[in-house]
N, C-alpha and C. Protein backbone atom coordinates (compact mmCIF):
# COMPACT_ATOMS: atom_id res chain seq x y z
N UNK A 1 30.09 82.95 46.42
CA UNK A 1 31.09 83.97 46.72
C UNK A 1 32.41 83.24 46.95
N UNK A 2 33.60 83.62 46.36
CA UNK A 2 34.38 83.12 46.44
C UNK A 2 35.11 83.20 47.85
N UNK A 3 36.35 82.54 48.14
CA UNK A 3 36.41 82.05 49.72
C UNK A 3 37.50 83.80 49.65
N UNK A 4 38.16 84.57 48.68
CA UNK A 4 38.91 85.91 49.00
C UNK A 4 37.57 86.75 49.48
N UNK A 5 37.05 86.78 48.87
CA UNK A 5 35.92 87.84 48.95
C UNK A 5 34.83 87.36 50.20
N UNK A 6 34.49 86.51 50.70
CA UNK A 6 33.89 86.44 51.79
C UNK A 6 35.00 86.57 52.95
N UNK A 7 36.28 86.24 52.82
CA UNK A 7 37.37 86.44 54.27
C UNK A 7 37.21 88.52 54.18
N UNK A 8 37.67 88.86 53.14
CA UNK A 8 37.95 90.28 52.82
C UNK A 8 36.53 91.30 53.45
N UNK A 9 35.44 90.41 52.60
CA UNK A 9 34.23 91.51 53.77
C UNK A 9 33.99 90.99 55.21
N UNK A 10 34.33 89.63 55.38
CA UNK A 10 34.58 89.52 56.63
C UNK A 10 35.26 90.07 57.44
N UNK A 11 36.09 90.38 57.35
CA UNK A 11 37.46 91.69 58.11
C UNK A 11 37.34 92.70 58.39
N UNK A 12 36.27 92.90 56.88
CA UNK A 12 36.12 94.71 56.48
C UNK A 12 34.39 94.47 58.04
N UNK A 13 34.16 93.77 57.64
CA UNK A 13 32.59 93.92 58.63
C UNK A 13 33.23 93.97 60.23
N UNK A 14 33.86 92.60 60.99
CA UNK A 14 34.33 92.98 61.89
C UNK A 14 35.11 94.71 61.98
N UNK A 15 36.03 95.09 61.56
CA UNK A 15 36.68 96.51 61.44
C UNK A 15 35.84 97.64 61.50
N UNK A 16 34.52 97.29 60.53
CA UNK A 16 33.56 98.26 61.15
C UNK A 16 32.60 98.09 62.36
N UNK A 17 32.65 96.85 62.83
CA UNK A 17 31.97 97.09 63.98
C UNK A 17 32.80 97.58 64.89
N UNK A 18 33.78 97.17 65.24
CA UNK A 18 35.22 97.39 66.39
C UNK A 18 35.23 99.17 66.77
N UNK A 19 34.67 99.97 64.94
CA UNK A 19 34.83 101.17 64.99
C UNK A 19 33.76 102.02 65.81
N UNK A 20 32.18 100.99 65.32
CA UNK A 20 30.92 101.43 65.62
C UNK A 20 30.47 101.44 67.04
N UNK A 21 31.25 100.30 67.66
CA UNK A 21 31.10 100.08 69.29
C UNK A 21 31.03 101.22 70.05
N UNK A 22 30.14 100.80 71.22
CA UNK A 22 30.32 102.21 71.97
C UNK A 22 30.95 101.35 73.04
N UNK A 23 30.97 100.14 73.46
CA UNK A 23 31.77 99.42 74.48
C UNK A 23 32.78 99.62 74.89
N UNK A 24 32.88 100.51 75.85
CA UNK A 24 34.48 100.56 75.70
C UNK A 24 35.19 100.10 77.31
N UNK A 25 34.31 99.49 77.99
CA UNK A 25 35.38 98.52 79.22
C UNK A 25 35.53 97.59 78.87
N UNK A 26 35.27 96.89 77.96
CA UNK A 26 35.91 94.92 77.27
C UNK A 26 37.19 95.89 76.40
N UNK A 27 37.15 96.80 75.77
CA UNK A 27 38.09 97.05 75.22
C UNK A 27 38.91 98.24 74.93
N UNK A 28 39.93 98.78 74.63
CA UNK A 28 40.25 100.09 74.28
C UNK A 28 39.28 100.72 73.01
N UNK A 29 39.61 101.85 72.59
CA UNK A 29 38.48 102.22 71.87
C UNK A 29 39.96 102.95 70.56
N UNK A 30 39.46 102.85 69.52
CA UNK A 30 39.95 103.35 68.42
C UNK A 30 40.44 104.84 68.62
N UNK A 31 41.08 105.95 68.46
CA UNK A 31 40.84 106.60 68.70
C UNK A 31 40.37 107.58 67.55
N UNK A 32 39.73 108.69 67.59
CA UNK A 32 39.14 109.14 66.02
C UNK A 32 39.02 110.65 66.36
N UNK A 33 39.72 111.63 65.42
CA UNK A 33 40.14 113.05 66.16
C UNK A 33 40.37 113.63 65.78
N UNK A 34 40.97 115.18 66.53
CA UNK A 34 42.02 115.99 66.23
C UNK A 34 43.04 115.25 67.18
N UNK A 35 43.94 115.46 66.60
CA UNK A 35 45.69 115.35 67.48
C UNK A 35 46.91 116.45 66.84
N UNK A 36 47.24 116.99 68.24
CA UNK A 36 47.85 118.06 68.00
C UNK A 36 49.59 117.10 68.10
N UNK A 37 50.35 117.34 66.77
CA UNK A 37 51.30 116.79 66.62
C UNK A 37 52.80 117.90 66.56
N UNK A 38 53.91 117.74 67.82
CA UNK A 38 55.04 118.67 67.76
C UNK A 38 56.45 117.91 67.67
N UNK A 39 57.04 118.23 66.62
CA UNK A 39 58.10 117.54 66.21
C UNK A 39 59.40 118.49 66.08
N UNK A 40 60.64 118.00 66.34
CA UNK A 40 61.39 118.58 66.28
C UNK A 40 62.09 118.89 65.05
N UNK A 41 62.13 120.11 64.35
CA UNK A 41 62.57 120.72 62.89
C UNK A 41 64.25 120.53 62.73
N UNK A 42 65.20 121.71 63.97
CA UNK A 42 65.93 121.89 63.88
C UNK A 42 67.07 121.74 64.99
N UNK A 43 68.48 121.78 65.17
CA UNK A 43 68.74 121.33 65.93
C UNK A 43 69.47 122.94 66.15
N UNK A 44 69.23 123.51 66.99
CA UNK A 44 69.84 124.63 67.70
C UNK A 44 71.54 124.73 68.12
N UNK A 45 72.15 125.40 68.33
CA UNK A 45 73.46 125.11 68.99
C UNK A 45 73.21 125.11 70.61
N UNK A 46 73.87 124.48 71.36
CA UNK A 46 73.77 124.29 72.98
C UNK A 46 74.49 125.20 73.37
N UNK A 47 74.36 127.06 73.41
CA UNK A 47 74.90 128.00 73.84
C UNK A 47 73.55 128.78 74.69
N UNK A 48 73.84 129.29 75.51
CA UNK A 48 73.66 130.56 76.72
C UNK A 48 72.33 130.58 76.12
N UNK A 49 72.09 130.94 74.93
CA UNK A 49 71.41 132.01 74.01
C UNK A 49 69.62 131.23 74.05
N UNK A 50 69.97 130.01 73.78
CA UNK A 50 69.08 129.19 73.91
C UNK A 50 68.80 128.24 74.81
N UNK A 51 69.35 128.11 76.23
CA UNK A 51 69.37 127.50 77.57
C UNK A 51 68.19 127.65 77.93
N UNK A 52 67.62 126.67 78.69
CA UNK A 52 65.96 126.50 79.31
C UNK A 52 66.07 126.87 81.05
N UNK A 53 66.87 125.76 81.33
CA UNK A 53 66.91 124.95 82.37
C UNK A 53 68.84 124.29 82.81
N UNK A 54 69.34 124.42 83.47
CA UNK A 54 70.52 124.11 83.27
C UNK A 54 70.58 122.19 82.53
N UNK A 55 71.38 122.56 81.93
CA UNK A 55 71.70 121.29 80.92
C UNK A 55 70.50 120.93 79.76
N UNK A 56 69.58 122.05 79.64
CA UNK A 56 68.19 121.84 78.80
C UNK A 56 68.40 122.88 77.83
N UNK A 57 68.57 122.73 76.62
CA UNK A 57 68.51 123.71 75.41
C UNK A 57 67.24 123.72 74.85
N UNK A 58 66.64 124.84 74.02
CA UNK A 58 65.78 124.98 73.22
C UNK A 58 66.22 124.91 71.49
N UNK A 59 65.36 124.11 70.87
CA UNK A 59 65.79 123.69 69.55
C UNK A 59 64.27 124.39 68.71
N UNK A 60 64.42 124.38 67.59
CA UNK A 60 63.20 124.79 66.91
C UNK A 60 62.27 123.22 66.46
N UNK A 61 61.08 123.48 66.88
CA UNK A 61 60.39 122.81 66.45
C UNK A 61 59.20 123.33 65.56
N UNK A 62 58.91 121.92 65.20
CA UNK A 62 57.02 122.29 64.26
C UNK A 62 55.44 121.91 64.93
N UNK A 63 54.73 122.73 64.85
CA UNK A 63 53.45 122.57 65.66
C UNK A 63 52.82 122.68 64.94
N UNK A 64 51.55 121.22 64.60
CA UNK A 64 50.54 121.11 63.71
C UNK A 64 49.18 120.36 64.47
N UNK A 65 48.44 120.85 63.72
CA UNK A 65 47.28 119.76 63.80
C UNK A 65 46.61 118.63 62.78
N UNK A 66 46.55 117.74 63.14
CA UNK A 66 45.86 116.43 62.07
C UNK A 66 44.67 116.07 62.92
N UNK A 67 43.69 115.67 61.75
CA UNK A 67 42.59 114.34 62.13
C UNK A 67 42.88 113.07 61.59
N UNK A 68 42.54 112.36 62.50
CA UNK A 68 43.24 111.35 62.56
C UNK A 68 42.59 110.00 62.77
N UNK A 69 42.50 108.72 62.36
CA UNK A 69 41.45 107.86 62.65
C UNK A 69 42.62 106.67 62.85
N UNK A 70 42.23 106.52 64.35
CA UNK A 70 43.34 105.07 64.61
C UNK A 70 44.92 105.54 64.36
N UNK A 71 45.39 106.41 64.63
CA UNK A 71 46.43 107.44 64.13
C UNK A 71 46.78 107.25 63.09
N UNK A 72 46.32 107.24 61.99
CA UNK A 72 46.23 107.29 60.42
C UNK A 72 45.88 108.79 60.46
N UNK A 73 46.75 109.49 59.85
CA UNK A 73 45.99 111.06 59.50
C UNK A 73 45.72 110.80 58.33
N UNK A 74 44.44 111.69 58.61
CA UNK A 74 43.76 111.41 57.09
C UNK A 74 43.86 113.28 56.70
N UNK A 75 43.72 114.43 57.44
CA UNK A 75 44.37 115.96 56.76
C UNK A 75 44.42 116.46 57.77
N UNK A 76 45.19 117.57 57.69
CA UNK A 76 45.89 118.46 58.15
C UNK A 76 44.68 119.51 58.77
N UNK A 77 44.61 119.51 60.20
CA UNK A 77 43.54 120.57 60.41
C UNK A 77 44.24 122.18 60.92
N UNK A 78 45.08 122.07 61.13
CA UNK A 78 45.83 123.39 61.40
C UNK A 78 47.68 122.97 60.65
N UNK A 79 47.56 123.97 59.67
CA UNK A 79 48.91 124.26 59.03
C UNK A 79 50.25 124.18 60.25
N UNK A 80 51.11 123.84 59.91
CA UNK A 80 51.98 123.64 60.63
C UNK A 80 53.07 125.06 60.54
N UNK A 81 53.50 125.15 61.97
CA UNK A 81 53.89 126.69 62.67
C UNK A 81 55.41 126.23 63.19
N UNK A 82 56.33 127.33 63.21
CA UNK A 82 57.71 126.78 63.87
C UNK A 82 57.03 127.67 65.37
N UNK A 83 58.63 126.44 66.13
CA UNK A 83 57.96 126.84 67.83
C UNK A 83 59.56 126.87 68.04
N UNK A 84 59.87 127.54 69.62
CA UNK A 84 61.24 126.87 70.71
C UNK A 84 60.75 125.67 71.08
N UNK A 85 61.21 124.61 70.85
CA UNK A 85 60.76 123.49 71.76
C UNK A 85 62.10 122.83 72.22
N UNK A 86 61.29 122.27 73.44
CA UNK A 86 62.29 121.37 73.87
C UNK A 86 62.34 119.57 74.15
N UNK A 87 63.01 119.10 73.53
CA UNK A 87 62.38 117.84 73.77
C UNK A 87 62.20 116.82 74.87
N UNK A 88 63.68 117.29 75.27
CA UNK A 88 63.21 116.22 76.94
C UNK A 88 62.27 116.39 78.00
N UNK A 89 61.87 117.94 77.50
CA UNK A 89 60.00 117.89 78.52
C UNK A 89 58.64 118.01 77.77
N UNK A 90 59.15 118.19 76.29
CA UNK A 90 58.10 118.27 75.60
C UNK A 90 57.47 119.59 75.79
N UNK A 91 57.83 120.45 76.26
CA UNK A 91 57.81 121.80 76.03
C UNK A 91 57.64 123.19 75.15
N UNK A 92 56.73 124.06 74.42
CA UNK A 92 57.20 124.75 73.54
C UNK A 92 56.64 126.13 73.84
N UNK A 93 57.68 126.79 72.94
CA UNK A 93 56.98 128.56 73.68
C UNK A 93 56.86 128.86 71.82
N UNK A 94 56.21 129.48 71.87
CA UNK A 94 55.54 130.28 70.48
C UNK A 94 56.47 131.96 70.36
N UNK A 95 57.08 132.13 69.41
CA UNK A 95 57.64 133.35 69.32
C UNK A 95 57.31 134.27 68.25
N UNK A 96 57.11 135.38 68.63
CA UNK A 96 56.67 136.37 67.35
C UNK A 96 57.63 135.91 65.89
N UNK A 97 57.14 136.21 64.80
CA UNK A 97 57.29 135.81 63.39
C UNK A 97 58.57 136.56 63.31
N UNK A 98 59.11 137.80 64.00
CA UNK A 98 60.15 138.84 63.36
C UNK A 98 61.66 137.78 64.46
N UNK A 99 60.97 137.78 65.67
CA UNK A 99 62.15 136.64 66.37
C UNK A 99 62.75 135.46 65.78
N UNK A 100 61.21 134.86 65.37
CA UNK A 100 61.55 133.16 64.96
C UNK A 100 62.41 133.33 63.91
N UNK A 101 62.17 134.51 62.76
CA UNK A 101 62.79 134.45 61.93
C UNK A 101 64.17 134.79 61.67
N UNK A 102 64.54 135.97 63.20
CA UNK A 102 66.20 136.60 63.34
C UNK A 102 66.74 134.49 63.66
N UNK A 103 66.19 134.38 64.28
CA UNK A 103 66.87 132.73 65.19
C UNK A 103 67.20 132.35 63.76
N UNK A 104 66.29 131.91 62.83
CA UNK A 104 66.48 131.09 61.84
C UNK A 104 67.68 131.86 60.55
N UNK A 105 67.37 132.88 60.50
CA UNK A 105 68.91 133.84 59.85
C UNK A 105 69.80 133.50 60.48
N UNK A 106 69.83 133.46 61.80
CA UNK A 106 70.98 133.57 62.32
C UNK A 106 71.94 132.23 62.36
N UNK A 107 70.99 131.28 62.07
CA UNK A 107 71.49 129.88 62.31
C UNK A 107 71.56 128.99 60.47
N UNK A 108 71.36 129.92 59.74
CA UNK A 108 71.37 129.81 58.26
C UNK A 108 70.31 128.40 58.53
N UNK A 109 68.83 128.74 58.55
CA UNK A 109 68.24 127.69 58.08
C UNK A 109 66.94 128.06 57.69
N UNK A 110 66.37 127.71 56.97
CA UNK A 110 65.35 127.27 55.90
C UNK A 110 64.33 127.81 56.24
N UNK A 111 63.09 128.51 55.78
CA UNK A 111 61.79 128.25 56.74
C UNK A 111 60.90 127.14 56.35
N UNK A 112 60.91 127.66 54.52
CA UNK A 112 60.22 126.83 54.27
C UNK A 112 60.39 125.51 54.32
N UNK A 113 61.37 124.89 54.00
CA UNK A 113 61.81 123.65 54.44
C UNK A 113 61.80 123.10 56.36
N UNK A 114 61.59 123.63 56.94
CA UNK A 114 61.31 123.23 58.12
C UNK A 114 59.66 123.61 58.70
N UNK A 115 58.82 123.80 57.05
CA UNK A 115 57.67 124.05 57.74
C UNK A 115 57.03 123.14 56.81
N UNK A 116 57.35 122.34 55.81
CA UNK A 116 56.84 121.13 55.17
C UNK A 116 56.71 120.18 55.98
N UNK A 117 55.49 119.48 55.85
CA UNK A 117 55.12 117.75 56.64
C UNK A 117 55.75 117.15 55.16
N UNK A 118 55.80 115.73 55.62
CA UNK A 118 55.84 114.14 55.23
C UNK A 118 55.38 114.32 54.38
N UNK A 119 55.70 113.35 53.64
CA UNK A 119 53.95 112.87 52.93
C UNK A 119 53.10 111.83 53.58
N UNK A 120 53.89 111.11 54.08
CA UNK A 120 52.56 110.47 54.82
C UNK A 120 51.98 110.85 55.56
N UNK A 121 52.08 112.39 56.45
CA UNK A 121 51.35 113.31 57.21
C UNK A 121 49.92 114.17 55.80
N UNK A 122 50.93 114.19 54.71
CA UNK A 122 49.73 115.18 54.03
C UNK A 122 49.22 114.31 53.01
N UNK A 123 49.29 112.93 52.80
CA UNK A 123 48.85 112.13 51.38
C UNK A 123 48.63 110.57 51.96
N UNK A 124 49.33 110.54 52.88
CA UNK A 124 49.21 108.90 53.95
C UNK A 124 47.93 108.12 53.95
N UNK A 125 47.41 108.97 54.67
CA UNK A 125 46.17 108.57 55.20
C UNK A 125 44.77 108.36 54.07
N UNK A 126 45.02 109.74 53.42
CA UNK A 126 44.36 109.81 52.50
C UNK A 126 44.06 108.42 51.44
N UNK A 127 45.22 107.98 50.98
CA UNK A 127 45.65 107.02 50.13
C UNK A 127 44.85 105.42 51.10
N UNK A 128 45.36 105.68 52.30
CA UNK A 128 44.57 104.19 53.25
C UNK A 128 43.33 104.34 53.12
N UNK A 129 42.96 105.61 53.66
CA UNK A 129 41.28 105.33 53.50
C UNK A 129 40.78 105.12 52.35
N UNK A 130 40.99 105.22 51.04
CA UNK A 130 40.82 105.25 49.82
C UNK A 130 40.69 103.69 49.31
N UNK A 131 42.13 103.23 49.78
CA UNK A 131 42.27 101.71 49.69
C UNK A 131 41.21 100.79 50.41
N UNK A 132 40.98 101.15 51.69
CA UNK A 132 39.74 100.78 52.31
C UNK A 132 38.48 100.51 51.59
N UNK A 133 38.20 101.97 51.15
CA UNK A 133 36.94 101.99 50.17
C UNK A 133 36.96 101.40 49.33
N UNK A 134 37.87 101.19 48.54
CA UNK A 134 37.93 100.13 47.41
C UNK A 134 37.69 98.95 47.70
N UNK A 135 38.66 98.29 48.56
CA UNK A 135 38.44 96.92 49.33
C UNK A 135 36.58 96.99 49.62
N UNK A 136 36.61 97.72 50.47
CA UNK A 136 35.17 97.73 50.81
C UNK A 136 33.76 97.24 49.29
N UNK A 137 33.86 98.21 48.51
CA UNK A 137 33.29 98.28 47.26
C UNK A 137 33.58 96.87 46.47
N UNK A 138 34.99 96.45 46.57
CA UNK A 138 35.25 95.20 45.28
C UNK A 138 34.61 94.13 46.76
N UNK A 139 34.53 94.13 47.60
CA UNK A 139 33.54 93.03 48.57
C UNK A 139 32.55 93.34 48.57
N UNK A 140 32.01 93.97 47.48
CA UNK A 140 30.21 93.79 47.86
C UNK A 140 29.88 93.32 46.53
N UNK A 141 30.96 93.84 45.45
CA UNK A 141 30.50 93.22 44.16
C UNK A 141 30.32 91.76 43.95
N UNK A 142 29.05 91.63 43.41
CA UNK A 142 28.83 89.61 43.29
C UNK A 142 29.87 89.00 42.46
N UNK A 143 30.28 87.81 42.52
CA UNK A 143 31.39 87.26 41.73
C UNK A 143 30.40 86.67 40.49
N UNK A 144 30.75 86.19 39.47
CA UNK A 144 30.65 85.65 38.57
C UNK A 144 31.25 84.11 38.66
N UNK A 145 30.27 83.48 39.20
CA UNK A 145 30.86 81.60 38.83
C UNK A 145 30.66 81.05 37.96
N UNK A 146 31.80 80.08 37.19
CA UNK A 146 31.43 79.70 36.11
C UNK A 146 30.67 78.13 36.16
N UNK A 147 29.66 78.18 35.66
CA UNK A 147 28.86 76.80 35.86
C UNK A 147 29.51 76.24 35.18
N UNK A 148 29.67 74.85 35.53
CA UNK A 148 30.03 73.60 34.64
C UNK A 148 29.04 72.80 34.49
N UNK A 149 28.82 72.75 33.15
CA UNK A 149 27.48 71.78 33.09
C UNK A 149 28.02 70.41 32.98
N UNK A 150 27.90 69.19 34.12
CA UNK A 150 28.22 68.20 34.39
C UNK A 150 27.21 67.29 33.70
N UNK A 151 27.15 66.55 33.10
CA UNK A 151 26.50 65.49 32.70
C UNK A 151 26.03 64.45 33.79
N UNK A 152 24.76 63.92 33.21
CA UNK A 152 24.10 63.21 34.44
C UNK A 152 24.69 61.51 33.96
N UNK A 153 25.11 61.12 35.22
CA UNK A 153 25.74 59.80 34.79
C UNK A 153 25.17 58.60 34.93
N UNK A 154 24.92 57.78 33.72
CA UNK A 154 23.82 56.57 34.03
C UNK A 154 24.75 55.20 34.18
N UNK A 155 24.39 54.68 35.26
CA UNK A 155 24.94 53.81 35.81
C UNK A 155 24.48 52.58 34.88
């Protein structure tokens, strides 16, 4: 076996044990999930209209869910929703569809465009784990060495 391909399943073998462990006071633990992810879409104007808290505005945000391995999302488990959020407490209130949508008329902005993920939220992960598997698969395949037939040398 050549010295790429024994380091490469070497890595890949440690990585899966690290994953398989149930040990988890020698070490932190991977984490492997749902994670509920809220990001901020839009930026609101800082008037009356949208005040929280004195000096705290509400801005529109997006509320989704991913699974996620080692925070690699690998898909989307709940479609992503606009919210009020706020960011300096991390805060969000959910508003009926006919509201969210006067706010967003009113402020000339997008829906659909503020309700698209990344791509590395919807294709990211996908693509790593994939690469993984491959890696994984081209380290188990046997190499091909080429013999040299050396001649026996008479002294």
């Amino acid at each position: 076996m050549n010295k790429y391909k024994f380091l490469l399943t070497t890595v890949l073998a440690v990585f899966a044990v690290l994953i398989a462990s149930n040990d988890t006071q020698a070490r932190a633990r991977i984490p492997v999930g749902d994670m509920e992810a809220l990001n901020k879409s839009a930026d609101l104007p800082d008037t009356e209209e949208f005040m929280i808290d004195e000096g705290q505005y509400a801005d529109v945000g997006t509320l989704y869910s991913v699974f996620t391995v080692a925070f690699v999302p690998l898909w989307v488990t709940q479609e992503p929703k606009l919210v009020m959020y706020n960011e300096k407490d991390g805060k969000y209130l959910e508003l009926p569809d006919a509201e969210m949508d006067k706010i967003l008329k009113d402020n000339k902005l997008e829906k659909d465009k503020l309700l698209s993920l990344g791509f590395f939220v919807r294709f990211g992960g996908k693509l790593i784990a994939l690469a993984l598997l491959a890696l994984i698969i081209y380290g188990m395949i046997p190499s091909k060495k080429k013999k040299e037939n050396i001649a026996p040398q008479h002294i």
